[in-house]
Protein backbone atom coordinates (compact mmCIF):
# COMPACT_ATOMS: atom_id res chain seq x y z
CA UNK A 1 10.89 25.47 -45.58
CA UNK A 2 8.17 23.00 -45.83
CA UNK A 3 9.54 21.52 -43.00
CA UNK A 4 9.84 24.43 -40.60
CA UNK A 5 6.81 25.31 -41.24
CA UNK A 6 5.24 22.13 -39.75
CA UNK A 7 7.86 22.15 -36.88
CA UNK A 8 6.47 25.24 -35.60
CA UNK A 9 2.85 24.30 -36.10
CA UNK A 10 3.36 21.67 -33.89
CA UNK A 11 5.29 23.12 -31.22
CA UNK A 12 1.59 25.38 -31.19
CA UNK A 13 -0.25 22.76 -31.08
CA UNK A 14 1.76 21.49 -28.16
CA UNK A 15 1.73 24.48 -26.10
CA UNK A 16 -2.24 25.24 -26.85
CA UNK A 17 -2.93 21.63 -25.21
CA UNK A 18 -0.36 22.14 -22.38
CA UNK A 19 -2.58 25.49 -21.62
CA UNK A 20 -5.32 24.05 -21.86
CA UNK A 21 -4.92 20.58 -20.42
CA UNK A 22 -2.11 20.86 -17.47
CA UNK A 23 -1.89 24.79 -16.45
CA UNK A 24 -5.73 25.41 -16.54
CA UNK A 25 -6.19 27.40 -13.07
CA UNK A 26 -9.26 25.67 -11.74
CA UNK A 27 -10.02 22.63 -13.74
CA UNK A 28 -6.70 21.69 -15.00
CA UNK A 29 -4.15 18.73 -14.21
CA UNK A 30 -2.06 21.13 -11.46
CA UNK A 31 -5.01 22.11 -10.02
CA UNK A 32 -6.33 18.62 -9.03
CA UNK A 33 -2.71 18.02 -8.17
CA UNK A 34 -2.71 20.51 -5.59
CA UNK A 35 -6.05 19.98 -4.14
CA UNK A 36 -5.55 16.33 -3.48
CA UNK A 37 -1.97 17.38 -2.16
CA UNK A 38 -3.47 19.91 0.23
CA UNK A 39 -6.70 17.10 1.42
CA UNK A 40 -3.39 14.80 2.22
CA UNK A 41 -1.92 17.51 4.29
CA UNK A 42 -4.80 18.22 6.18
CA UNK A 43 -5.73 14.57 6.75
CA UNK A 44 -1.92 13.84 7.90
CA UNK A 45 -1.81 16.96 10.11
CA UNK A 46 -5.19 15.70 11.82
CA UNK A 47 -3.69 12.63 12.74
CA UNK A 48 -3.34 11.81 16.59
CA UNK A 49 0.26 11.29 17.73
């Protein structure tokens, strides 16, 4: 039981930092991901053939 317990405490702890850390919407780890992916775009579209 003990053991179960601690399992599942963990897998909340794991999802609480995931929220907070990865999938935050303006400040998190996706976020950045996507801005710098969309500056790349727009620098790589502006380039002269």
């Amino acid at each position: 039981m003990r053991n179960i317990l601690m399992t599942v405490m963990l897998l909340v702890v794991v999802v609480v930092l995931f929220n907070s850390i990865i999938a935050q919407d303006t400040t998190g780890t996706r976020a950045q991901i996507q801005s710098q992916g969309n500056a790349a775009n727009t620098r790589i579209n502006t380039l002269l053939p």
